[in-house]
Protein backbone atom coordinates (compact mmCIF):
# COMPACT_ATOMS: atom_id res chain seq x y z
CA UNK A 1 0.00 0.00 0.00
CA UNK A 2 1.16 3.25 -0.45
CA UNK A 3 2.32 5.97 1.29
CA UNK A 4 -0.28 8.34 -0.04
CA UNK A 5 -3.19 5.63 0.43
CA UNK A 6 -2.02 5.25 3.78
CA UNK A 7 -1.79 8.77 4.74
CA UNK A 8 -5.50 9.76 3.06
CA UNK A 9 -7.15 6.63 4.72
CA UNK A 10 -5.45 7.82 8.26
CA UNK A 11 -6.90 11.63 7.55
CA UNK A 12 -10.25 10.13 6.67
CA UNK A 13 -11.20 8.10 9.94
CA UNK A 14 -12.02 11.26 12.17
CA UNK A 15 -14.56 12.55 9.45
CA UNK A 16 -15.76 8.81 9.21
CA UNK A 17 -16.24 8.80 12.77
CA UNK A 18 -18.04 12.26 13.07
CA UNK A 19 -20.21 11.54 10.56
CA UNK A 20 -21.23 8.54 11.96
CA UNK A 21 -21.51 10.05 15.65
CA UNK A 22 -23.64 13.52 13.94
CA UNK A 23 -26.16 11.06 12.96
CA UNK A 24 -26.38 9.31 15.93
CA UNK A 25 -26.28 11.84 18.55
CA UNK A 26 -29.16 13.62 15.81
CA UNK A 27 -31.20 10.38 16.51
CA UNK A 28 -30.59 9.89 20.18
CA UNK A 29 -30.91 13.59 21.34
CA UNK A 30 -34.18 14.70 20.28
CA UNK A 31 -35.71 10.83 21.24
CA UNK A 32 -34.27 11.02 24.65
CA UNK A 33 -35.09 15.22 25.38
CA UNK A 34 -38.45 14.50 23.84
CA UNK A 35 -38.85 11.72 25.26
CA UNK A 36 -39.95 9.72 21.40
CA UNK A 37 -41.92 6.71 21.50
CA UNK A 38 -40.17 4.30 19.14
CA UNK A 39 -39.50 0.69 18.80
CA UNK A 40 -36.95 -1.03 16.41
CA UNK A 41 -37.95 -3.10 13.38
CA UNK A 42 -35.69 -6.04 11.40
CA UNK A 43 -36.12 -5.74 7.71
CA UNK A 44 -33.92 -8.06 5.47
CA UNK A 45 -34.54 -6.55 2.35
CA UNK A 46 -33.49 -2.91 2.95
CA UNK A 47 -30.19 -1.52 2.58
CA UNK A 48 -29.66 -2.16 6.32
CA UNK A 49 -31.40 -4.54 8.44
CA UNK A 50 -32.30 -2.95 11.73
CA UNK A 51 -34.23 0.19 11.51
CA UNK A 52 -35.28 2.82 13.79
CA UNK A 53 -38.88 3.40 13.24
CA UNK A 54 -41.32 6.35 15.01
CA UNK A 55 -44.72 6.49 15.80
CA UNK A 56 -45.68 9.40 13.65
CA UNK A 57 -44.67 10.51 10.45
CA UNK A 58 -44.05 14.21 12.35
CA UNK A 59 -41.77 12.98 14.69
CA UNK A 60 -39.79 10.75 12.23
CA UNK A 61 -39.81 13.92 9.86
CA UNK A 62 -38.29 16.21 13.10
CA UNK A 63 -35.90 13.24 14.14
CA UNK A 64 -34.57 12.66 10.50
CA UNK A 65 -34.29 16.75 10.62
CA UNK A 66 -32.05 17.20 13.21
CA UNK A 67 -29.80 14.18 12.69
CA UNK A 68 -29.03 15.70 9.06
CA UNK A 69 -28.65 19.10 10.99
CA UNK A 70 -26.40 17.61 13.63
CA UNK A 71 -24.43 15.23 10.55
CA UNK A 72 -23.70 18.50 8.54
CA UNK A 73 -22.69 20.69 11.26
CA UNK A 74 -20.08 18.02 12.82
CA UNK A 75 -18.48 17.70 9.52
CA UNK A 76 -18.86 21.54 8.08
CA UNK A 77 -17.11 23.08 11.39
CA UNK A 78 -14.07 21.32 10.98
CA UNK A 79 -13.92 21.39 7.26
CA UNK A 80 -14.26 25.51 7.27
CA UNK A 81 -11.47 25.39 10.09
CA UNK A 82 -9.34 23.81 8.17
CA UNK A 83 -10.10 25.70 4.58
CA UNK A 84 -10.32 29.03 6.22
CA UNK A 85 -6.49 28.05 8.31
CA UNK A 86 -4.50 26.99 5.52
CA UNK A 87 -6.07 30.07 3.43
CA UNK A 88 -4.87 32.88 5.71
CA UNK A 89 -1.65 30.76 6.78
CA UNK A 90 -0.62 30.49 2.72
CA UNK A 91 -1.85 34.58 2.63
CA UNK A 92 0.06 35.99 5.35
CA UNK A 93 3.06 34.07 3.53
CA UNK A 94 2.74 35.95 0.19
CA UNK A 95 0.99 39.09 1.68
CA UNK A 96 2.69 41.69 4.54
CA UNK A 97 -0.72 43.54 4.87
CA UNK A 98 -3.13 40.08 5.94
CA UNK A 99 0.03 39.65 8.38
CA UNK A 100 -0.30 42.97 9.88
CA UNK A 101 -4.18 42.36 10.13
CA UNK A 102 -4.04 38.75 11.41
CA UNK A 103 -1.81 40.11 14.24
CA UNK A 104 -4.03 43.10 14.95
CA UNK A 105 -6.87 40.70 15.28
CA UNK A 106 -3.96 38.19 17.66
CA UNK A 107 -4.75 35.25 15.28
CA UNK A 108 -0.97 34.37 14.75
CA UNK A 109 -0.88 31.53 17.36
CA UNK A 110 -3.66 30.00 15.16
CA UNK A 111 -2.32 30.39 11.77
CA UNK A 112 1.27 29.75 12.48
CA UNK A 113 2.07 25.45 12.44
CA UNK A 114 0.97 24.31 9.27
CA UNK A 115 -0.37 20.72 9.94
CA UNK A 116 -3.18 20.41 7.66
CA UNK A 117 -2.27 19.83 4.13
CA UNK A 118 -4.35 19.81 0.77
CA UNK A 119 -5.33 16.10 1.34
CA UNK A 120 -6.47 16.66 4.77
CA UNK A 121 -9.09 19.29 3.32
CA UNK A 122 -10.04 17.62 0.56
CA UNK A 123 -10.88 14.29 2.54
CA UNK A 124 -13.20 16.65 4.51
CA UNK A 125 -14.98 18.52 2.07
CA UNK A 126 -15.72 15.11 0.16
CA UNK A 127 -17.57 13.97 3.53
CA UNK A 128 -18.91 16.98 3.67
CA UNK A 129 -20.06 16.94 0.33
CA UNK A 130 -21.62 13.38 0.88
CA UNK A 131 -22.93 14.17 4.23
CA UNK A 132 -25.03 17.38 1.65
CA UNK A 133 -26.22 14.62 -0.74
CA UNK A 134 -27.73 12.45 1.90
CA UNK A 135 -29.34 15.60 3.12
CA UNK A 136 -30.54 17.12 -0.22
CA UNK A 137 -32.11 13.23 -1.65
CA UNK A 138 -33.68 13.36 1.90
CA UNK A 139 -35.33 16.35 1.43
CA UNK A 140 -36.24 15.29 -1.95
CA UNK A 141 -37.94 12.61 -0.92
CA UNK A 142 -39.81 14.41 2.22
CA UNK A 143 -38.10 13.23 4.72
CA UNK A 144 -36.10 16.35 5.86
CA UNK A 145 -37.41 19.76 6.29
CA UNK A 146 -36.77 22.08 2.87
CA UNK A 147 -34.07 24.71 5.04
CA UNK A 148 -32.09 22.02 6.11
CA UNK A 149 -31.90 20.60 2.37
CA UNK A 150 -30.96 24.14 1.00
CA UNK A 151 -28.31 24.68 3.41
CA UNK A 152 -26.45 21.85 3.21
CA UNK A 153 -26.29 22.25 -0.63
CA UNK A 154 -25.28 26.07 -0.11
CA UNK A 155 -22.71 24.58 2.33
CA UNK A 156 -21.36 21.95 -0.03
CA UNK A 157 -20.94 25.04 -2.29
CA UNK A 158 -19.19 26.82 -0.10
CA UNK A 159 -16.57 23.94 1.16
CA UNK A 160 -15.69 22.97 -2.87
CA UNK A 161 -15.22 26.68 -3.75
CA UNK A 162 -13.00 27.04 -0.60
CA UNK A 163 -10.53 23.89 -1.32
CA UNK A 164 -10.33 25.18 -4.61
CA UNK A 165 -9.48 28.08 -3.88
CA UNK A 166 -6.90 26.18 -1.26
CA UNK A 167 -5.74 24.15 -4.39
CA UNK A 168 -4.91 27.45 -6.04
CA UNK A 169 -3.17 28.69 -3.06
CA UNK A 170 -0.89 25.40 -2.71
CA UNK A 171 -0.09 25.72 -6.79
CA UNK A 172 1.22 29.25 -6.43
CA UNK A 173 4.08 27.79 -4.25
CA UNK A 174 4.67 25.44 -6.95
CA UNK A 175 4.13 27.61 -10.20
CA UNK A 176 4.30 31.49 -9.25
CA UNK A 177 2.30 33.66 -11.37
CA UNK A 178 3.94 34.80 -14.18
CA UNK A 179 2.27 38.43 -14.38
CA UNK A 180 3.61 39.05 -10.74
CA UNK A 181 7.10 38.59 -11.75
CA UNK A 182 6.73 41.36 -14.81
């Protein structure tokens, strides 16, 4: 195996994880605070076996909700960390004046180690991405309120506009642009 496979399926456990956990603690929250009537059902011929199933179409519609809600939220936080560190960390590199602002605003201790690469990003924002899928098909379908739908698409958006931008960022390094040079 290589190095590279290695490293990328390393970076991708914690968004695994969280995405996992979002859904569950999305499920378990608002049955337990609520306090849900539910009961658990064994059906061979879905996609999984052991579903969770509520009373009333209502509840199951708020419970789906929130799980999405909780899914995308785990996964977006970290992923804008990440974009929007590495963005000002590459800027204040190539830029005096963001330096002179990041330090007014005492963000230097945050921006300063650079331990999250290209790969690291992209792993997340291709969770995140999936993570908006699953949300937008449940909407489509009914099963998720319309907000929660729109947002995670506007999200998605947002996170592949921001790691391209990253991607940009990490390719000046490599090949400066010419026009700066003349």
């Amino acid at each position: 195996m290589s190095k590279l496979l290695k490293k990328a399926l390393k970076i991708s456990l914690a968004p695994a994880i969280l995405m996992i956990a979002g859904k569950a603690i999305g499920i378990i929250l608002p049955t337990v605070i609520y306090d849900l009537e539910f009961f658990i059902e064994n059906d061979i011929e879905g996609f999984t076996s052991i579903q969770i199933v509520f009373t009333d179409s209502n509840v199951t519609l708020f419970v789906n909700s929130i799980s999405n809600l909780t899914m995308l939220l785990f996964l977006a936080v970290p992923t804008f960390y990440f974009i929007i560190k590495t963005s000002l960390y590459q800027t204040t590199l190539q830029n005096p004046r963001t330096l002179v602002k990041v330090t007014r605003f005492n963000l230097l201790k945050w921006i300063t180690r650079k331990d999250v690469t290209f790969l690291h990003i992209f792993i997340w924002t291709t969770f995140l991405t999936i993570a908006s899928i699953i949300a937008i098909t449940h909407t489509l379908q009914g099963q998720t309120y319309t907000w929660i739908g729109v947002g995670a698409g506007v999200t998605s958006l947002l996170s592949v506009w921001g790691t391209i931008k990253t991607f940009e960022l990490e390719t000046d390094k490599i090949y400066p642009k010419e026009n700066s040079y003349y």
